[in-house]
Structures are given as C-alpha cells and as structure tokens.
C-alpha atoms as a PDB file:
ATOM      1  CA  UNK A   1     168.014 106.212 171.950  1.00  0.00           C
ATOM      2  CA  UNK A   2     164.988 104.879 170.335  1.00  0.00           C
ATOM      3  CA  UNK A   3     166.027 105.379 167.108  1.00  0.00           C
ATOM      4  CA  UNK A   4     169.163 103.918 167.821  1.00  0.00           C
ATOM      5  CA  UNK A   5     167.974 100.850 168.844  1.00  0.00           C
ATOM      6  CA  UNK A   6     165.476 100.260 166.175  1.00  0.00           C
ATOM      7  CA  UNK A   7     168.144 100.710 163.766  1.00  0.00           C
ATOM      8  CA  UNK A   8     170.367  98.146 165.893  1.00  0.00           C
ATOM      9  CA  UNK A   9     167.327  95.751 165.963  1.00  0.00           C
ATOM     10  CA  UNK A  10     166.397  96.255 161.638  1.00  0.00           C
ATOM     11  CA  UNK A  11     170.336  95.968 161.411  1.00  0.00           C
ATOM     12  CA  UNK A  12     170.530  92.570 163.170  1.00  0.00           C
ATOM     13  CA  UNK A  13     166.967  90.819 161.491  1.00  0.00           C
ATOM     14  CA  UNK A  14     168.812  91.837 158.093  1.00  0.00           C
ATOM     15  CA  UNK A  15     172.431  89.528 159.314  1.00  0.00           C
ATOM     16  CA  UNK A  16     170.011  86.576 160.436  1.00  0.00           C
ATOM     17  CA  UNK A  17     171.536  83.382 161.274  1.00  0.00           C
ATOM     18  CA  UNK A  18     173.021  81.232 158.359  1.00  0.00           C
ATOM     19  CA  UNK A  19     171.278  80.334 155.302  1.00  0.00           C
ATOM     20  CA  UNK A  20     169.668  76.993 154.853  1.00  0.00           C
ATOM     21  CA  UNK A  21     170.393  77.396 151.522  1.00  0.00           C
ATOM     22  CA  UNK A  22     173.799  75.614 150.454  1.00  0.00           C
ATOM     23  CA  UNK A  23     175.867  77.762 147.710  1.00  0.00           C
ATOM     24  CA  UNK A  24     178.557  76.595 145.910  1.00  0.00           C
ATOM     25  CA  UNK A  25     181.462  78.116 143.911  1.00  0.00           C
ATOM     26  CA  UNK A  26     183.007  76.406 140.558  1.00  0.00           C
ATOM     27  CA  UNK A  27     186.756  76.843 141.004  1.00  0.00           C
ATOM     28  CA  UNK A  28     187.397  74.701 137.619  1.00  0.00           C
ATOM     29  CA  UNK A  29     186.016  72.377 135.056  1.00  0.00           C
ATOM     30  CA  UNK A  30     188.628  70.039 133.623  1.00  0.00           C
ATOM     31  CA  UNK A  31     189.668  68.973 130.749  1.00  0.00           C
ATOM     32  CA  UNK A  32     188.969  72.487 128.787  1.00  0.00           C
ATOM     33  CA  UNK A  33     187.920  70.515 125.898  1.00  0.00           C
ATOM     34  CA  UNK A  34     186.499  67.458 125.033  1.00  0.00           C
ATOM     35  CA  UNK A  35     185.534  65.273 122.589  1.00  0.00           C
ATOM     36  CA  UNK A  36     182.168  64.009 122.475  1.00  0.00           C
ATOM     37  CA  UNK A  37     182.738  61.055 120.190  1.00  0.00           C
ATOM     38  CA  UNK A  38     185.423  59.301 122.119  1.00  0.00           C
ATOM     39  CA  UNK A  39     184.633  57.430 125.256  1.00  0.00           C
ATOM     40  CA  UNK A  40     188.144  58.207 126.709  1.00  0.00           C
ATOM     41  CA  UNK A  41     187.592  61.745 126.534  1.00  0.00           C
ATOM     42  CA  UNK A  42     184.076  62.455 127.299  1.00  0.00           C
ATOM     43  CA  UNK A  43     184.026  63.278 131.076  1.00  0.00           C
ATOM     44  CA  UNK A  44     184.464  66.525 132.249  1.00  0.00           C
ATOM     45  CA  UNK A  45     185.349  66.723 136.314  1.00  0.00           C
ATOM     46  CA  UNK A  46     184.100  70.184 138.006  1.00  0.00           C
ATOM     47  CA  UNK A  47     185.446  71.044 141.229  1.00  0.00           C
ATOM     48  CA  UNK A  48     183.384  73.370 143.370  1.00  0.00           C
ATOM     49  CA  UNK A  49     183.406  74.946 146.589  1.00  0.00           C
ATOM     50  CA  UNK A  50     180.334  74.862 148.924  1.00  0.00           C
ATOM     51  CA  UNK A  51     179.163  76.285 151.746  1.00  0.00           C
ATOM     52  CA  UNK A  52     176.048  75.461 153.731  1.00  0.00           C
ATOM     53  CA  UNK A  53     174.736  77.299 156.993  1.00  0.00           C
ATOM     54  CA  UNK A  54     173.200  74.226 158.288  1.00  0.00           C
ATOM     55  CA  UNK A  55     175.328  71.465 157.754  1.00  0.00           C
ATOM     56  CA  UNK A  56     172.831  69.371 155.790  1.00  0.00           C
ATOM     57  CA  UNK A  57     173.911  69.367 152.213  1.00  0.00           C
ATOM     58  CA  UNK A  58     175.777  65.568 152.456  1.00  0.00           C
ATOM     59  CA  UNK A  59     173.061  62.737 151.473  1.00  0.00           C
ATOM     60  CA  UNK A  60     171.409  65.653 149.151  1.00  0.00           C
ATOM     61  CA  UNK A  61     172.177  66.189 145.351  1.00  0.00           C
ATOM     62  CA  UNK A  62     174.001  68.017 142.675  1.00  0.00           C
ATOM     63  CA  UNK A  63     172.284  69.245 139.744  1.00  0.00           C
ATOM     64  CA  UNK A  64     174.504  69.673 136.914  1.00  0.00           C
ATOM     65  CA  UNK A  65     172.877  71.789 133.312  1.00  0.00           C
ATOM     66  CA  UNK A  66     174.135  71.298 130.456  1.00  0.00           C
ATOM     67  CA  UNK A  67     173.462  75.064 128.936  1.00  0.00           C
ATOM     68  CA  UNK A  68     173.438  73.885 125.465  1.00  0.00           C
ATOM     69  CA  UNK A  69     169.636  72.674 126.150  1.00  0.00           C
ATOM     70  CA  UNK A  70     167.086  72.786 128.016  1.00  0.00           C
ATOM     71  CA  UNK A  71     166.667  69.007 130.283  1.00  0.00           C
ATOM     72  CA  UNK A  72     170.238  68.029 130.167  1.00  0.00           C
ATOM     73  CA  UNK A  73     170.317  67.163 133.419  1.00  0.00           C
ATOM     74  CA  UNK A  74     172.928  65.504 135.680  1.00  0.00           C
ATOM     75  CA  UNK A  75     172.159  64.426 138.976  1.00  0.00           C
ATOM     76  CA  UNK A  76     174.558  63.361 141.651  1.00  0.00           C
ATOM     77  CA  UNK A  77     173.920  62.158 145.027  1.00  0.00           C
ATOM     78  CA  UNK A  78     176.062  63.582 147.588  1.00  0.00           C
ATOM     79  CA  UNK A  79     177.471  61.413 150.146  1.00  0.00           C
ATOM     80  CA  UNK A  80     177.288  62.191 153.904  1.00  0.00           C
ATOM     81  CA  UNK A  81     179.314  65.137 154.492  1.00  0.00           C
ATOM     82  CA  UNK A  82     178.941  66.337 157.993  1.00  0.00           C
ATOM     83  CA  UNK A  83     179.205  63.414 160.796  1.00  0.00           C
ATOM     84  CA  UNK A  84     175.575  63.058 162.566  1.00  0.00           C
ATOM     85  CA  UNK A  85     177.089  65.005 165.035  1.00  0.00           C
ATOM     86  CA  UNK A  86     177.743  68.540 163.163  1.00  0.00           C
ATOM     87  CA  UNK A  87     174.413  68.595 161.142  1.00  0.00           C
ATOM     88  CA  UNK A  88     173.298  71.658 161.930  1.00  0.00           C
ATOM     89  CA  UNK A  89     176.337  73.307 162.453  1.00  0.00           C
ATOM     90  CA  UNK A  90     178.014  75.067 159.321  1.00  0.00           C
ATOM     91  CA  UNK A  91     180.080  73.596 157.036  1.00  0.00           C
ATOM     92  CA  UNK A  92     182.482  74.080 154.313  1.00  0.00           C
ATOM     93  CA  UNK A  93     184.148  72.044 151.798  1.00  0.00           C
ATOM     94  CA  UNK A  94     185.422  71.046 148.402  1.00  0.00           C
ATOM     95  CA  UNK A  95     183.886  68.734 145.954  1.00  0.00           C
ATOM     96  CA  UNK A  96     184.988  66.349 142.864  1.00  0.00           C
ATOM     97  CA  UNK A  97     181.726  66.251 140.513  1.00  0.00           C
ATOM     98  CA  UNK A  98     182.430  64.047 137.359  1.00  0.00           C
ATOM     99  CA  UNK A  99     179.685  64.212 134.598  1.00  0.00           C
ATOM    100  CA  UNK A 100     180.349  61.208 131.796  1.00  0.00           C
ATOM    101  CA  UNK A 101     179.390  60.378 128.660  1.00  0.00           C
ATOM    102  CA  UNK A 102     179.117  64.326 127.254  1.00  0.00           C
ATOM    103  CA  UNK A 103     177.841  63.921 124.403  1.00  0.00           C
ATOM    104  CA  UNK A 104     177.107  65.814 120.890  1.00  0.00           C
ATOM    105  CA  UNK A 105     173.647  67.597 121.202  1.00  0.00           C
ATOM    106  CA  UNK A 106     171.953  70.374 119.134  1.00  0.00           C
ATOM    107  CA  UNK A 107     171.999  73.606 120.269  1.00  0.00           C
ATOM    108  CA  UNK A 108     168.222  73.905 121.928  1.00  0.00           C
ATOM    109  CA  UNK A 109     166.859  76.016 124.248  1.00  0.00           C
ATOM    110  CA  UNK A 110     169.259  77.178 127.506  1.00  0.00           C
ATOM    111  CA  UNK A 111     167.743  76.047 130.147  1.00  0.00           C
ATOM    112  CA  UNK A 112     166.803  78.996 132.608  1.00  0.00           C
ATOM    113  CA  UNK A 113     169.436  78.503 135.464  1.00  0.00           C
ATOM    114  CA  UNK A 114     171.888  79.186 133.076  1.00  0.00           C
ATOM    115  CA  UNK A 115     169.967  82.634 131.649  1.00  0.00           C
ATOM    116  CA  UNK A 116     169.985  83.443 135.517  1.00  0.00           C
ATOM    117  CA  UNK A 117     173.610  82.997 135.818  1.00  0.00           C
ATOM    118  CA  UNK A 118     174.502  85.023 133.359  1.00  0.00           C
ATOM    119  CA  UNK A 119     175.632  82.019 130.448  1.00  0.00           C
ATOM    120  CA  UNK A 120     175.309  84.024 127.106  1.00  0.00           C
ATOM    121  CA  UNK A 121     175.027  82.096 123.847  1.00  0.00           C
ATOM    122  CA  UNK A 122     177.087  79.207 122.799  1.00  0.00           C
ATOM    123  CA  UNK A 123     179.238  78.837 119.877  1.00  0.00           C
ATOM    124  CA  UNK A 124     177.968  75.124 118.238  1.00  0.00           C
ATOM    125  CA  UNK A 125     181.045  73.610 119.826  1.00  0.00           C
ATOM    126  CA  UNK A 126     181.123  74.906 123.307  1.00  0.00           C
ATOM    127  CA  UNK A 127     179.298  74.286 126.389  1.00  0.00           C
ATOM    128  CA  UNK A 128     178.807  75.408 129.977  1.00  0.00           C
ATOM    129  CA  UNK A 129     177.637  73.156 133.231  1.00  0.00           C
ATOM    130  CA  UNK A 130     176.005  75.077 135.559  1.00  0.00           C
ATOM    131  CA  UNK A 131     175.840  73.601 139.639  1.00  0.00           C
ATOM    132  CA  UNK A 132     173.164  73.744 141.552  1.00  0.00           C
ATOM    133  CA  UNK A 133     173.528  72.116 145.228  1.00  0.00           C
ATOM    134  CA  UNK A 134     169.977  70.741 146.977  1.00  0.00           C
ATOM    135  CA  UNK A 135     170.257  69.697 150.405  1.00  0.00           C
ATOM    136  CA  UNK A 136     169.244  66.975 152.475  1.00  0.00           C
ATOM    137  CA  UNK A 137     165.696  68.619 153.119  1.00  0.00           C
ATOM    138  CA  UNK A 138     165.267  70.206 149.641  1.00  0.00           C
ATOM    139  CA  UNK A 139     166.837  73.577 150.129  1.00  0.00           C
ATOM    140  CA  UNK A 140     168.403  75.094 146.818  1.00  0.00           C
ATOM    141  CA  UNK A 141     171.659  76.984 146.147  1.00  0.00           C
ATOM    142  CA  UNK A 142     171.854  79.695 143.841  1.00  0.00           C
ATOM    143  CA  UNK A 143     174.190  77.695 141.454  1.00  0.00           C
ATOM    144  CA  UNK A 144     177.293  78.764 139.721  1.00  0.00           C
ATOM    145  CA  UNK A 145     179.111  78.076 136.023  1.00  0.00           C
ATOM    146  CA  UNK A 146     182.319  76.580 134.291  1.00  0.00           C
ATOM    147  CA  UNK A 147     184.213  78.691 131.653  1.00  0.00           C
ATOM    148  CA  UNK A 148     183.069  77.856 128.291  1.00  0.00           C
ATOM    149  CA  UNK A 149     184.433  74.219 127.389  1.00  0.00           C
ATOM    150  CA  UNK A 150     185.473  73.289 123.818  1.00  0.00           C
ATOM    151  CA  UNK A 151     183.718  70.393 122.053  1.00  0.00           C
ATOM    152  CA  UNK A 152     184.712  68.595 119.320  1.00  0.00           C
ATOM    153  CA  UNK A 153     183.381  65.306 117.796  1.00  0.00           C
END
C-alpha cells in the first residue's frame, strides 16, 4: 500500500497544475511567397494557436525570427486577451500576427530558436518565422515555425 501510494503521489507531482508557460501552434503563414521588393506584397500574416495555463498571455508579446539571420526580430504586443476576470484561469485562442515590410537580407547566422526548432538551412530565397509567445509576467513559450516561404525580389 505504501508503494502504491508513493507511486500515486510521484504520478500526480509529474501532471502538476498548468504551465505558466504560454505555447503556441503555427497553423499557417500566408501568402507562400513573397516579394521583398514590392511594398504590396511584403507582409506575410501567421496564424497561430495558443494556449496558456494561466490566462496571462494578453498585454504580453510575440516574438517573431526571421531564420535567415540572427536579430531579425519582430515584436508584437498582444492585446488583452482574457477579461480581468479569467486571468488566471486557462485560456485558449487563435491569433492574426502580421509581420511587414519583409525584406531582402543575406543569409547570416540562424538565430538559435530556430536551430532548436528544428529549421534546417535555407535556400537564398526562402525563409522561415519562428513564434515565440512571452506573457504578461515574462514567461516564455517554446515557439513554433511556418513552412518554408518563397522570396523573390
């Protein structure tokens, strides 16, 4: 019986409650290609799926890499998500993230999120955008990626 309960007990410290940490999910990245030298078709708009145990992530921030170098950053601000009233609780959502203005870069170094995520190398006219959600009170998501997109000039 003892056994049994210190397995029940290791069993139920392993579940734990939900994590702080929001995650997200790209479900698409559109258009597929773009071209970087035309101001009418420079923006790319990812839609992702999150997911946060706390209920914190509106008001925080959405980091969006650029894998074909290191520092090409995008951050957007999140607008309140969960009324005043269900922070805490745990939410789950969809949302719209437009980058603008992609432009034509030189291959550089990929930035590490995207080595952790499993982006490969680039052909000179692709890219990937890797999303990383930060809450409210600084917790960080794991990230995920877009497909490769095609860029031309």
């Amino acid at each position: 019986m003892r056994t049994l309960t210190l397995l029940l007990l290791t069993a139920l410290a392993a579940c734990g409650g939900p994590s702080e940490n929001p995650s997200v999910t790209v479900q698409s990245a559109t258009p597929e290609e773009l071209v970087t030298s035309d101001d009418a078709l420079d923006d790319v708009t990812i839609t992702v799926e999150y997911d946060d145990g706390d209920g914190d992530l509106g008001t925080g921030f959405a980091e969006v890499h650029d894998c074909r170098a290191d520092g090409i950053v995008t951050e957007l601000v999140l607008p309140a998500i969960a009324s005043d009233g269900r922070v805490g609780d745990h939410i789950t959502g969809t949302l719209e993230l437009h980058v603008n203005d992609v432009g034509a870069i030189a291959l550089g170094t990929q930035p590490a999120v995207c080595a952790e995520l499993g982006v490969e190398s680039l052909a000179a006219d692709q890219t990937v955008f890797c999303v990383v959600l930060v809450d409210a009170k600084g917790h960080r998501g794991d990230g995920d990626c877009t497909n490769a997109i095609t860029l031309f000039e």
